[in-house]
C-alpha atoms as a PDB file:
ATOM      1  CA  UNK A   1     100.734 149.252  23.105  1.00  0.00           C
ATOM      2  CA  UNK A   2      97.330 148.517  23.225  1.00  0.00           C
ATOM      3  CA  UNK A   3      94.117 150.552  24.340  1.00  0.00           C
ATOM      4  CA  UNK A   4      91.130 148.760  25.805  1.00  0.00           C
ATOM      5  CA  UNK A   5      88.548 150.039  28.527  1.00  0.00           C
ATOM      6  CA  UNK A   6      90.041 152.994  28.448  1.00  0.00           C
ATOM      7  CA  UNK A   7      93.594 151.369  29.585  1.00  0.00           C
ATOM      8  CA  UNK A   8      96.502 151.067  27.664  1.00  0.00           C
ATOM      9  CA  UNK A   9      98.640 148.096  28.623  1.00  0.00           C
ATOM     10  CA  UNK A  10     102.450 146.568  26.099  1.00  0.00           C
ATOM     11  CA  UNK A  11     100.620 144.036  24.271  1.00  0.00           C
ATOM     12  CA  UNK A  12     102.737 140.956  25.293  1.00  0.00           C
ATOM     13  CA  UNK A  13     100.638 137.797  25.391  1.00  0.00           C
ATOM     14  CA  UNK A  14     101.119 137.456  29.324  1.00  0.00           C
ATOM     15  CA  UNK A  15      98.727 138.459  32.236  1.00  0.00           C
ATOM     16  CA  UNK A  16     100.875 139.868  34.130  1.00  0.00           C
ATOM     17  CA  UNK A  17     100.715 142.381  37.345  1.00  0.00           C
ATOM     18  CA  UNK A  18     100.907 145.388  34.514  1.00  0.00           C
ATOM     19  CA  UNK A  19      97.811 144.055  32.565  1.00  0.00           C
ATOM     20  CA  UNK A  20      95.858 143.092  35.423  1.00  0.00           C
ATOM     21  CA  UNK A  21      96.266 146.791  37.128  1.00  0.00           C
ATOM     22  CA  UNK A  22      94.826 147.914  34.057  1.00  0.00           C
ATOM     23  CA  UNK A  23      91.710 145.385  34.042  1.00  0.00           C
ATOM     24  CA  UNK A  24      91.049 146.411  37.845  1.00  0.00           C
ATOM     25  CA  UNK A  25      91.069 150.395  36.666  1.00  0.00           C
ATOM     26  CA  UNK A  26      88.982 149.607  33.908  1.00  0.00           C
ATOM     27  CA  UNK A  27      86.495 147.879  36.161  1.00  0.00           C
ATOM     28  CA  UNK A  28      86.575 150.468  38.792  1.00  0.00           C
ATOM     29  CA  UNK A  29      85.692 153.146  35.514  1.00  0.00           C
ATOM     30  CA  UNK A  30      82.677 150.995  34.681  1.00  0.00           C
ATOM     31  CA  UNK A  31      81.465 150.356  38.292  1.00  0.00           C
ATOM     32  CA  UNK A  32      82.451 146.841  37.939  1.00  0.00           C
ATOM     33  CA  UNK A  33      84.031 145.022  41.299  1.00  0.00           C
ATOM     34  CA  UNK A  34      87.888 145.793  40.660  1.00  0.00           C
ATOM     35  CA  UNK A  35      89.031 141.481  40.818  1.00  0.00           C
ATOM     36  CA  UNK A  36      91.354 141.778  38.407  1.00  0.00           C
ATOM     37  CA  UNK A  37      89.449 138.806  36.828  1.00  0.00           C
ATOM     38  CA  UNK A  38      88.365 139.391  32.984  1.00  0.00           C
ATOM     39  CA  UNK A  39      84.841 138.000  33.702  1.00  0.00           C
ATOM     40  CA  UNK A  40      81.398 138.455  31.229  1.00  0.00           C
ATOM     41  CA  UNK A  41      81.063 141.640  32.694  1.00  0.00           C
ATOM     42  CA  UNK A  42      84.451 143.155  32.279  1.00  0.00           C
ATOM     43  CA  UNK A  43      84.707 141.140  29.077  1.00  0.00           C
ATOM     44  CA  UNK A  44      81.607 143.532  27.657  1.00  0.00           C
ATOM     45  CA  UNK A  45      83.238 146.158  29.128  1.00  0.00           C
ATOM     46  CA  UNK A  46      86.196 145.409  27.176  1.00  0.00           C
ATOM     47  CA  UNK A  47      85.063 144.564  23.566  1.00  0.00           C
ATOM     48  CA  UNK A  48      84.357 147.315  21.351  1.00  0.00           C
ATOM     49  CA  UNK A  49      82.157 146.415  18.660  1.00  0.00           C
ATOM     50  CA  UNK A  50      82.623 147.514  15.492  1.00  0.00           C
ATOM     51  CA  UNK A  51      81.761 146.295  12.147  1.00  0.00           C
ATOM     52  CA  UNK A  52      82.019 148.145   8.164  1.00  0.00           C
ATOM     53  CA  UNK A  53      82.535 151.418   7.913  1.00  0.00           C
ATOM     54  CA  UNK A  54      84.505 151.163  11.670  1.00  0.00           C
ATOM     55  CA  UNK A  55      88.008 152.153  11.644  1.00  0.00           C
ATOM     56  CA  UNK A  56      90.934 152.482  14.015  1.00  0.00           C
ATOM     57  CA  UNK A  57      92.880 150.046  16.613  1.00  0.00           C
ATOM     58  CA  UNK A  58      89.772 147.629  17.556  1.00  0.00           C
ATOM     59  CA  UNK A  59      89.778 147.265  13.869  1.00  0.00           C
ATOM     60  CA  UNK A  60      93.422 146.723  13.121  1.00  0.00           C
ATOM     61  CA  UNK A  61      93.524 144.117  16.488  1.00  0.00           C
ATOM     62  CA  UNK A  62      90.476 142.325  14.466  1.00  0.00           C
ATOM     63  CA  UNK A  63      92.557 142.225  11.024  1.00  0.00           C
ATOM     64  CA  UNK A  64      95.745 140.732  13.181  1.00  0.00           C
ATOM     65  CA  UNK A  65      93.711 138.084  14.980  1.00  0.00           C
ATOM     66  CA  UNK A  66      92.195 136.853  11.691  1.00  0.00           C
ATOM     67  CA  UNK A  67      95.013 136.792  10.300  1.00  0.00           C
ATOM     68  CA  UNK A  68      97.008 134.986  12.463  1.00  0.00           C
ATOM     69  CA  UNK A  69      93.730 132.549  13.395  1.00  0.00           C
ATOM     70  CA  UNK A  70      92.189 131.743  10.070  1.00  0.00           C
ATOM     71  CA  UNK A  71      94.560 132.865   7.486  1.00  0.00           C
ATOM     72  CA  UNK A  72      92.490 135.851   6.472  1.00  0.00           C
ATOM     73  CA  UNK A  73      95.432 137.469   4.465  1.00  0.00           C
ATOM     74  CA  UNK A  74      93.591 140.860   5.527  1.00  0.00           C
ATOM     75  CA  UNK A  75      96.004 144.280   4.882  1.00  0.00           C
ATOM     76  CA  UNK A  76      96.291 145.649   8.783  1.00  0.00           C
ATOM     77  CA  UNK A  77      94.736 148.593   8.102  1.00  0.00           C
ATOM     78  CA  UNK A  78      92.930 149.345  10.405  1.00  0.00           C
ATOM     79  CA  UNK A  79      89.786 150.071   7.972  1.00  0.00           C
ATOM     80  CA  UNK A  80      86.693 147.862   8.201  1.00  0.00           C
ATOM     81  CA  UNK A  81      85.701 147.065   4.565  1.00  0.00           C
ATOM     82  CA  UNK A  82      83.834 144.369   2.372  1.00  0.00           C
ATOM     83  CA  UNK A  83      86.659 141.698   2.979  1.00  0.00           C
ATOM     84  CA  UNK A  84      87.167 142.388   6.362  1.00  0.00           C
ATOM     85  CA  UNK A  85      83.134 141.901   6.803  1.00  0.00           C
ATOM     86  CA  UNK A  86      83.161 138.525   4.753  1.00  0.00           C
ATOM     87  CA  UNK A  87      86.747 137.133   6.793  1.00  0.00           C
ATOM     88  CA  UNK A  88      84.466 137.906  10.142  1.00  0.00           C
ATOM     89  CA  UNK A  89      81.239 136.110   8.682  1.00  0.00           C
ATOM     90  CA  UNK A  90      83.429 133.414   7.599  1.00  0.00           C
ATOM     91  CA  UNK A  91      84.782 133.070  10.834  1.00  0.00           C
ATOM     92  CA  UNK A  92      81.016 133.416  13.028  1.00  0.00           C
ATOM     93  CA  UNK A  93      79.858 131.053  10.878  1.00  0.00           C
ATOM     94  CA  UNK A  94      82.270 128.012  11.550  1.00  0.00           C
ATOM     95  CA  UNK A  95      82.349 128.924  15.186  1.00  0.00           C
ATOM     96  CA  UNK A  96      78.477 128.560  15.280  1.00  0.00           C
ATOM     97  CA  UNK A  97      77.636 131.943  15.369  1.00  0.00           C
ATOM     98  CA  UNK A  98      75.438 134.448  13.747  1.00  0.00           C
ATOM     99  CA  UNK A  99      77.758 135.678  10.902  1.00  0.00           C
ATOM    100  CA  UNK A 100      76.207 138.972  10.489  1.00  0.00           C
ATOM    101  CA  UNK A 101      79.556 140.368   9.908  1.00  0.00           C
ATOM    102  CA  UNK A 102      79.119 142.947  13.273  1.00  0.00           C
ATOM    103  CA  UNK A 103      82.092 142.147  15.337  1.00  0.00           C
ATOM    104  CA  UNK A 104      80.727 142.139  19.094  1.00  0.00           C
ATOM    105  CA  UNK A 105      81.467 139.972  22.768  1.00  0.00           C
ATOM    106  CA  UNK A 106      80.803 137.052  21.621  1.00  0.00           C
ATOM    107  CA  UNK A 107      82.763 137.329  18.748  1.00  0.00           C
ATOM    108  CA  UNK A 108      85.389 138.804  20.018  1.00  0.00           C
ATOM    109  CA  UNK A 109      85.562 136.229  22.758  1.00  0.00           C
ATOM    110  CA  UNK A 110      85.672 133.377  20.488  1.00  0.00           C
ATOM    111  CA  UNK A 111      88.061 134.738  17.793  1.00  0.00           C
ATOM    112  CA  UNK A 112      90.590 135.513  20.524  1.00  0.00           C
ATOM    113  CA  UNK A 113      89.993 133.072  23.397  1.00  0.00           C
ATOM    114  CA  UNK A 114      89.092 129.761  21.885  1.00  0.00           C
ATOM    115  CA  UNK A 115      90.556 129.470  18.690  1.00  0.00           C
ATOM    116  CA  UNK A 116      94.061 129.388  17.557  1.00  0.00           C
ATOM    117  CA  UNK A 117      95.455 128.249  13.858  1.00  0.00           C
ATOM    118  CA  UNK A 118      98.268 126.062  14.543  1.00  0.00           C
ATOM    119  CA  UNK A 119     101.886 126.513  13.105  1.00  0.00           C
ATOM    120  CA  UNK A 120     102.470 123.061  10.797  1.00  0.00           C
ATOM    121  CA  UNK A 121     106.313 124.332  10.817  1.00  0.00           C
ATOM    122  CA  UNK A 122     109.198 122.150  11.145  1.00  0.00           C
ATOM    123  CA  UNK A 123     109.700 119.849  13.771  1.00  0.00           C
ATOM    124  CA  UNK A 124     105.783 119.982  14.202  1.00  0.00           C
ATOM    125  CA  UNK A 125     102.670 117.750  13.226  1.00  0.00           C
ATOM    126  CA  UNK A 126     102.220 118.137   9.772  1.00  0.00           C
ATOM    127  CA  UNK A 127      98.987 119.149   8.241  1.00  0.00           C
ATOM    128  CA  UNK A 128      96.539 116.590   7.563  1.00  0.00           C
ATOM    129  CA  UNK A 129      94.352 118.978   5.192  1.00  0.00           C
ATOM    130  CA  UNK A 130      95.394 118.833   1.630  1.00  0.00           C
ATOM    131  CA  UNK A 131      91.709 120.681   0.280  1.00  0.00           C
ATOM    132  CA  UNK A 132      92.949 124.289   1.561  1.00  0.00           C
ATOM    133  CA  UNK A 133      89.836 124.721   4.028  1.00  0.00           C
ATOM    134  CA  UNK A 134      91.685 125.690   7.032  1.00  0.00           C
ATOM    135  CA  UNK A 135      88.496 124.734   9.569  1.00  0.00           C
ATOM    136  CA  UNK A 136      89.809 121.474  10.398  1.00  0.00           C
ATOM    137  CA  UNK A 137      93.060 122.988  11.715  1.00  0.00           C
ATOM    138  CA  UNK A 138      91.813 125.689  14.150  1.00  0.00           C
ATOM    139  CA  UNK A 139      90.834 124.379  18.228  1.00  0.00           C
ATOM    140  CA  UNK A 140      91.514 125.579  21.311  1.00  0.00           C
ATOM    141  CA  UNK A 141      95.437 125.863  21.852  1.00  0.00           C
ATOM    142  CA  UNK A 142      95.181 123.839  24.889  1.00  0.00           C
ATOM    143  CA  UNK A 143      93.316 120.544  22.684  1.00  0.00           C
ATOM    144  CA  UNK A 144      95.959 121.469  20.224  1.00  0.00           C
ATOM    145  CA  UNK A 145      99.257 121.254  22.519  1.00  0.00           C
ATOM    146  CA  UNK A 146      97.674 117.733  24.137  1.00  0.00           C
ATOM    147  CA  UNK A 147      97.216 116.139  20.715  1.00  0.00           C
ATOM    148  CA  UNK A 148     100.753 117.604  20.015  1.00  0.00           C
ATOM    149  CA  UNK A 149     101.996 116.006  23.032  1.00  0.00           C
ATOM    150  CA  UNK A 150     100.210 112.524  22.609  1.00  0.00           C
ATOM    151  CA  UNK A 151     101.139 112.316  19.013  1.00  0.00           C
ATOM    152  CA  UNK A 152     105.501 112.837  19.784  1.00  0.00           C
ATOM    153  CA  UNK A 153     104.827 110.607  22.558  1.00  0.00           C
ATOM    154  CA  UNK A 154     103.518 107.959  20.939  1.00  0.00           C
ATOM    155  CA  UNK A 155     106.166 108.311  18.126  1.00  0.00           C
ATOM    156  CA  UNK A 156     108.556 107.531  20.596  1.00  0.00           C
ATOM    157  CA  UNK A 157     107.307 103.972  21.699  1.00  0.00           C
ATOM    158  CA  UNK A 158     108.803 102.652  17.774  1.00  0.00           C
ATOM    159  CA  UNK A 159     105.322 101.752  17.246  1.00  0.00           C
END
């Protein structure tokens, strides 16, 4: 379960009727037009910022993202320390932001929209990054699945 906006909503991965209720009640408690549609507005609305010395779930959601984006190996603690600060500056800086460490919109919205780390498992491209810097292997999850898709394509033709 997740709390955002003042909303809790089952953190599932999916959209759904449930989660968009809860986006048009948080927009109707911020005098926002209640669309259902997680726009700049609602997306400020949404994002907490918080940044060392924060604790608590917006802090634990920002551990698990990291984690599961860049490979932070961050304990989910929900306590905003030194490494959590230098795994956020890390990540502002390689998406072109200001890595002051202070986890706002836009970082929020480009840790958890735009990038994704892909899985190199089995059955899977393998990883084309021997050096251990993991920047080359994060993009959008859409780019990601068409490269995917080209690449087993291709593989089929024999060529």
């Amino acid at each position: 379960m997740v709390t955002a906006g003042g909303q809790s909503t089952t953190a599932d991965g999916v959209f759904g009727s449930t989660t968009g209720q809860a986006v048009k009640r948080c927009q109707q408690a911020h005098g926002l037009a209640a669309d259902g549609i997680v726009g700049p507005a609602t997306w400020a609305a949404l994002a907490k910022t918080v940044k060392e010395g924060s604790s608590g779930p917006a802090v634990r959601a920002l551990q698990s993202a990291l984690n599961a984006k860049t490979g932070a190996g961050l304990a989910v603690d929900g306590v905003f320390g030194p490494a959590v600060r230098t795994a956020v500056q890390r990540f502002q800086t390689k998406a072109g932001l200001t890595a002051d460490g202070i986890v706002g919109p836009q970082t929020w919205k480009n840790l958890l929209w735009h990038y994704e780390k892909p899985d190199f498992a089995a059955n899977n491209l393998c990883d084309q990054n021997p050096d251990g810097n993991t920047s080359a292997n994060r993009g959008t999850s859409a780019a990601v699945a068409q490269v995917e898709t080209a690449a087993k394509a291709f593989g089929t033709t024999g060529r």
